[in-house]
Protein backbone atom coordinates (compact mmCIF):
# COMPACT_ATOMS: atom_id res chain seq x y z
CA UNK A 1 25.37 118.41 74.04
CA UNK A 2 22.17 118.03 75.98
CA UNK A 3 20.28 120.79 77.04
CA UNK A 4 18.63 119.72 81.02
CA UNK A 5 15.09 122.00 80.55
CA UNK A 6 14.19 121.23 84.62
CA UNK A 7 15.67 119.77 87.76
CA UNK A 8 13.03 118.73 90.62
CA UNK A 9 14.40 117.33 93.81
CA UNK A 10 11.64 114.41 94.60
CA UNK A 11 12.97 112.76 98.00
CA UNK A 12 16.23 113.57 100.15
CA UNK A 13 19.04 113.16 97.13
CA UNK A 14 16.49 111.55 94.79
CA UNK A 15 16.29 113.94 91.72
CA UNK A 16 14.43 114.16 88.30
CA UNK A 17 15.74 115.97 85.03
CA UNK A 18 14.19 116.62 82.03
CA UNK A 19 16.23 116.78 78.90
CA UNK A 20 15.73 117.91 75.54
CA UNK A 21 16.71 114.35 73.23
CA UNK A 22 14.81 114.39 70.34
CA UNK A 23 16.01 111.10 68.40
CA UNK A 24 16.07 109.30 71.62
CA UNK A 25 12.44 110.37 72.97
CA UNK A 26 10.61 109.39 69.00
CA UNK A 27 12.08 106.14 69.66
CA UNK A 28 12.42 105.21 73.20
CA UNK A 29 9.85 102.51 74.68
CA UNK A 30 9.09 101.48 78.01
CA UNK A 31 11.57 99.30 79.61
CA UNK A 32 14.61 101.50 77.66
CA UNK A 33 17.58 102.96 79.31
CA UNK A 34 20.72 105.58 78.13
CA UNK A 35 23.92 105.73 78.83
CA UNK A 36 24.92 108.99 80.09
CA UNK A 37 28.16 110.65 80.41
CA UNK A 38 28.47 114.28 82.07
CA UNK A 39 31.97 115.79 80.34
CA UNK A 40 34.48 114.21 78.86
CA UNK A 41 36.55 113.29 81.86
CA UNK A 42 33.17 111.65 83.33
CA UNK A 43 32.28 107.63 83.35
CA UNK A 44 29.22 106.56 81.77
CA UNK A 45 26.37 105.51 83.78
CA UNK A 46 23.06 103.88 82.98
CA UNK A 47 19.58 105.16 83.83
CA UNK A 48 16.06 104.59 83.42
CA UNK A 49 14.12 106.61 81.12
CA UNK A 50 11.50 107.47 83.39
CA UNK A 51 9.01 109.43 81.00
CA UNK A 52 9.06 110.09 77.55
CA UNK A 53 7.19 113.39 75.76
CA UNK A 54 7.36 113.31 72.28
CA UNK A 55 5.96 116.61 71.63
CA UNK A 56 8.42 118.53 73.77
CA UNK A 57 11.02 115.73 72.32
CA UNK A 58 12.14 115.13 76.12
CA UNK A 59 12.93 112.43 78.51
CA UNK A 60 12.75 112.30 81.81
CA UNK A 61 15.42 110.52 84.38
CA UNK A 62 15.27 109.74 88.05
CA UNK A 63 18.03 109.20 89.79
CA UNK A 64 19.29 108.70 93.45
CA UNK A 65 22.86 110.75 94.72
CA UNK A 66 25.11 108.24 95.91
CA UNK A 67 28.35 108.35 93.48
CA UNK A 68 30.37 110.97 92.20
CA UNK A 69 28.76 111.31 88.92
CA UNK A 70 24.97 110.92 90.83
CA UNK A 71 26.03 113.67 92.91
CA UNK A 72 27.73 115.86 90.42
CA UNK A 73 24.79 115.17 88.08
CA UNK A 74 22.45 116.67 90.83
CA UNK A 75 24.17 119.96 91.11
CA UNK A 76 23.32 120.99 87.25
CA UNK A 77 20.70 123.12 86.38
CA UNK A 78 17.80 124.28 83.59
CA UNK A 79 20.27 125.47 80.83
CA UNK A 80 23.40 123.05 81.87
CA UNK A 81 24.04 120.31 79.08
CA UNK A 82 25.04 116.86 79.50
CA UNK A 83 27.91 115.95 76.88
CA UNK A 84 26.69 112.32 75.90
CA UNK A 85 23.03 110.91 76.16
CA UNK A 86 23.39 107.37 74.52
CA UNK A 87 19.94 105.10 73.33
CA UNK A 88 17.37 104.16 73.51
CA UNK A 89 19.24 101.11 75.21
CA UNK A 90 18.14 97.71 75.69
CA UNK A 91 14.98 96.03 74.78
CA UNK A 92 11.88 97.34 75.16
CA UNK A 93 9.19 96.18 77.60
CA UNK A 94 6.98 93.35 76.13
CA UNK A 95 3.53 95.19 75.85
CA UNK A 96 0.32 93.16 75.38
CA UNK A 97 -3.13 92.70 76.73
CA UNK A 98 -2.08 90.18 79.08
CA UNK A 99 -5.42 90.35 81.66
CA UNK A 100 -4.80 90.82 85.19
CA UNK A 101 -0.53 92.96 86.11
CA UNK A 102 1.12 92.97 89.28
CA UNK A 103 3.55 95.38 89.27
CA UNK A 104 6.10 95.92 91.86
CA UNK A 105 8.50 99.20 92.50
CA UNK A 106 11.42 99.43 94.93
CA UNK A 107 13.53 102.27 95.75
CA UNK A 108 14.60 104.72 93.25
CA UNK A 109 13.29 101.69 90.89
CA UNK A 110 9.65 102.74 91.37
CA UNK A 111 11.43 105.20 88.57
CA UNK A 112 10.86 103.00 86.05
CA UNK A 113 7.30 101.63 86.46
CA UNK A 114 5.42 105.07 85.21
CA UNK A 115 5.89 104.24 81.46
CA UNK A 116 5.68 100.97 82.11
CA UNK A 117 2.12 100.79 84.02
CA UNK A 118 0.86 103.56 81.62
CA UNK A 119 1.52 101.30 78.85
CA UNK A 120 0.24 98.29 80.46
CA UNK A 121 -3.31 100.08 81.41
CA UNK A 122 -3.57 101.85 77.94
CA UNK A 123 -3.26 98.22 76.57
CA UNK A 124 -7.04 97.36 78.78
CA UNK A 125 -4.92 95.71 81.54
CA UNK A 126 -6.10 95.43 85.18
CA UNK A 127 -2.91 96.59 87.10
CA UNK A 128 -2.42 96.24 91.17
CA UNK A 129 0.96 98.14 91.69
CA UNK A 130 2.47 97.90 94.91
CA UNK A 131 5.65 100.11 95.46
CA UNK A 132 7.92 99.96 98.53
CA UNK A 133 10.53 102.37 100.56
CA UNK A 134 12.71 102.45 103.56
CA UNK A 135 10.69 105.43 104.84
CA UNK A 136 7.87 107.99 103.71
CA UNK A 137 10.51 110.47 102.94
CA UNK A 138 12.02 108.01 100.17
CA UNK A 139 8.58 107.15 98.10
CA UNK A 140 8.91 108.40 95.13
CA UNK A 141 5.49 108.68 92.26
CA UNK A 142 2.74 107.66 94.42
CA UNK A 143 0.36 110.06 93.11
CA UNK A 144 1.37 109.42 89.76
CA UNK A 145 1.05 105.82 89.67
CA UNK A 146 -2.04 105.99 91.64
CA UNK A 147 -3.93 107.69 89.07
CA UNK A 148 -2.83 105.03 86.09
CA UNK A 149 -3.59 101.89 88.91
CA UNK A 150 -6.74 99.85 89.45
CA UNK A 151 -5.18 99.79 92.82
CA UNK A 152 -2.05 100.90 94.80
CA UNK A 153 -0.48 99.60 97.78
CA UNK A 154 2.63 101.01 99.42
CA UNK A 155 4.60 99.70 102.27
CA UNK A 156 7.64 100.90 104.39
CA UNK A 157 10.60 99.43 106.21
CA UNK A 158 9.64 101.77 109.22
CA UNK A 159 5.69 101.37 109.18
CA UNK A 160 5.93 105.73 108.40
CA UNK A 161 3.77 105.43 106.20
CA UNK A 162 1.64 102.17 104.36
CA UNK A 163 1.96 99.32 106.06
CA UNK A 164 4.77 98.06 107.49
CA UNK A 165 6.69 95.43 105.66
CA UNK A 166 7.91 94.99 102.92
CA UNK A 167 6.18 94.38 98.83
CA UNK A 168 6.40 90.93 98.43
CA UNK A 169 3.83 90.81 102.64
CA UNK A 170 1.47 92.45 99.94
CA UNK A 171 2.14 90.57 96.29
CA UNK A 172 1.99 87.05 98.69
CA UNK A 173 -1.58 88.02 99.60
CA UNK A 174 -2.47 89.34 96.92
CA UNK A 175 -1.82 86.06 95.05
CA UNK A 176 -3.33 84.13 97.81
CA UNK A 177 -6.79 85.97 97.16
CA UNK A 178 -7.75 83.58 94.84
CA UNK A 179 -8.22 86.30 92.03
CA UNK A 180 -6.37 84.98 88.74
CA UNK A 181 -3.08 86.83 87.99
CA UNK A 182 -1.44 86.68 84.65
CA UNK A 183 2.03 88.25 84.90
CA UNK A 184 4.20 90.06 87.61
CA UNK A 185 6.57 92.57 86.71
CA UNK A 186 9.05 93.59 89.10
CA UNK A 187 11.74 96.71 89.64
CA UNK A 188 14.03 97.86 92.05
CA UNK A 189 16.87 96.46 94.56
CA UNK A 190 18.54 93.25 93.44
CA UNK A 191 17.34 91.71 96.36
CA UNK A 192 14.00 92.78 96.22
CA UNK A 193 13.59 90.98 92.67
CA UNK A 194 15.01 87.95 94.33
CA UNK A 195 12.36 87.59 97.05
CA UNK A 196 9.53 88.65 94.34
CA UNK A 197 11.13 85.62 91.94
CA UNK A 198 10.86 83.51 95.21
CA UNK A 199 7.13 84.17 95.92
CA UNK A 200 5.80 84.03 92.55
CA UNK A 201 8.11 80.86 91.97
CA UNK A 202 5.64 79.16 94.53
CA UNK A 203 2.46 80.23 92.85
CA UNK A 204 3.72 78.96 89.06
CA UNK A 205 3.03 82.68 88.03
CA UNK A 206 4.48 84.09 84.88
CA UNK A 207 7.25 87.17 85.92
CA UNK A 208 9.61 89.78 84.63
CA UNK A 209 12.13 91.67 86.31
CA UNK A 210 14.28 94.53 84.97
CA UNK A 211 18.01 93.75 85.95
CA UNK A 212 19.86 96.46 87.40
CA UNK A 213 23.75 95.07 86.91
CA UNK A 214 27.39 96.53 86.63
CA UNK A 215 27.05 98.38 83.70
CA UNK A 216 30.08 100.45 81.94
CA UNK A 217 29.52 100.58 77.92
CA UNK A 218 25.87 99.39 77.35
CA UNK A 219 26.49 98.64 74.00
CA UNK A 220 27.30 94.52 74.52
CA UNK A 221 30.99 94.95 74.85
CA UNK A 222 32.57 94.99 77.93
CA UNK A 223 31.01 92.27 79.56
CA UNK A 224 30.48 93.86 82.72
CA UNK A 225 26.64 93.50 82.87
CA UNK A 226 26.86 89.63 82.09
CA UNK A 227 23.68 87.61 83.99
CA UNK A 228 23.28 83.97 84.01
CA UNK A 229 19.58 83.10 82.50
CA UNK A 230 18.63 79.72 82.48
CA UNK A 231 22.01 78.37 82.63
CA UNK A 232 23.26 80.47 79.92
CA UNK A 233 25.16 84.07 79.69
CA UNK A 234 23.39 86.89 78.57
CA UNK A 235 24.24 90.40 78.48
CA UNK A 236 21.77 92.65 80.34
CA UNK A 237 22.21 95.91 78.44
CA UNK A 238 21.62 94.06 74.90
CA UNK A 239 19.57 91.32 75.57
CA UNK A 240 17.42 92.80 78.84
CA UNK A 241 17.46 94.84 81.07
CA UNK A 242 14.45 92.41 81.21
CA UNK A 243 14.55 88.68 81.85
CA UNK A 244 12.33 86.33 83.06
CA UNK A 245 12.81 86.03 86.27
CA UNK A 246 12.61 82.09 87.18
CA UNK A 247 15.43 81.66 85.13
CA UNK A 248 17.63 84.72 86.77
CA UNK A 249 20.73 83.24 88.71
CA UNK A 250 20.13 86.12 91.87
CA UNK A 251 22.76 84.81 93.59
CA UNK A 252 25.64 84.76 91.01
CA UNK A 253 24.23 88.39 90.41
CA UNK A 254 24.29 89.91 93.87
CA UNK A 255 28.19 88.88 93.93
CA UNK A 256 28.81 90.34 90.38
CA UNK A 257 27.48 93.55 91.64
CA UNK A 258 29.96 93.67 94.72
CA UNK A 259 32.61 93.41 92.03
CA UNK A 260 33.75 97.44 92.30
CA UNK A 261 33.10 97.58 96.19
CA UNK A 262 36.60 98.38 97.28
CA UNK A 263 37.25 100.66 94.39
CA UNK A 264 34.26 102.57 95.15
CA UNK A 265 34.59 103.05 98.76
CA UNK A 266 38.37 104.34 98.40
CA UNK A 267 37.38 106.31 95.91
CA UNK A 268 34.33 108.43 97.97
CA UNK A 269 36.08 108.32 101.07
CA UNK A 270 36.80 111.88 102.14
């Protein structure tokens, strides 16, 4: 069992939880997931380890309310356990000085870039993060991420707050500045990672995106998370979540991912 040690709601049904892991917080890296099962009549799920402290032996995950075990994991508590926390899963981030970072956050997928950027700067990068919502309401670790960033740029669906737009209005003119950029790195909606590919495609500019597919063991087995890279299968959970993303077949990918659709609308229908 897992012992949750806090619970912070962060946006409307976007929560964090902090929970005592030891083996899995001395090895996790940036980039790493788990696979996380509530009780023992509960699916597994992957998430995002969103922090890592190795003193407390902790990690931290950020998730978003939307299906029965989001929503039932958002009603436990400090002192509730979690029956199976599964990794470090996946491969790690590739870490190096690599000069000049774009990073781009989406969503609940701005989760994912704190390690991540705070790895990259600690490393002597120059990192321009731009992270994007639907609303103000939804942006999640701006003040976080602001404080790690050479420079952070936020935009919103609505204009409530940034500018108005959406991340890849700023990442296009950010690469048309003329200032040389030596990797983007990209998280969050499916879509989102598409449109970043697209733009960065155009410029001939090295970039990674963390895949976010139909995930049900983690472990390489089922199959379920299979992503066409470069004309060849790969298996997100053991050979990603990160892939470049030039060679990422987005639209075999967004159809993979309607795969449950049906099952999961009957299933939360009241």
């Amino acid at each position: 069992m897992f012992k949750i040690i806090s619970t912070k709601n962060i946006a409307p049904n976007v929560f964090s939880i902090e929970i005592s892991a030891p083996d899995i917080a001395q090895r996790a890296k940036p980039g790493q997931f788990v696979m996380l099962k509530i009780n023992e009549k509960g699916e597994r799920i992957p998430l995002t380890i969103a922090d890592i402290d190795k003193t407390k032996n902790t990690i931290k995950i950020i998730f978003q309310s939307v299906g029965n075990t989001t929503k039932m994991l958002a009603t436990l508590s400090v002192s509730d356990s979690i029956m199976d926390v599964l990794g470090p899963l996946g491969r790690k981030t590739e870490l190096r000085h690599y000069g000049t970072i774009v990073v781009v956050g989406g969503g609940v997928g701005i989760a994912e870039l704190y390690p991540v950027v705070k790895s990259f700067k600690e490393l002597g990068n120059k990192v321009y993060t731009i992270i994007g919502a639907r609303s103000r309401e939804l942006l999640i670790l701006e003040k976080e991420l602001k404080a790690l960033s050479d420079s952070l740029c936020i935009t919103t669906d609505d204009g409530t707050y940034g500018e108005k737009g959406f991340v890849t209005d700023v990442l296009k003119r950010i690469l048309e500045g003329g200032e040389r950029i030596d990797l983007v790195y990209a998280i969050g909606p499916t879509i989102m990672m598409k449109k970043v590919s697209d733009t960065t495609q155009v410029f001939k500019i090295s970039t990674v995106v963390n895949l976010n597919p139909i995930m049900v063991d983690g472990t390489g087995m089922c199959g379920s998370c299979r992503v066409t890279i470069g004309g060849k299968a790969k298996f997100a959970c053991v050979d990603g979540p990160e892939f470049d993303a030039h060679q990422v077949n987005f639209d075999e990918l967004l159809l993979r991912q309607k795969t449950f659709v049906t099952q999961e609308r009957k299933y939360l229908k009241p």
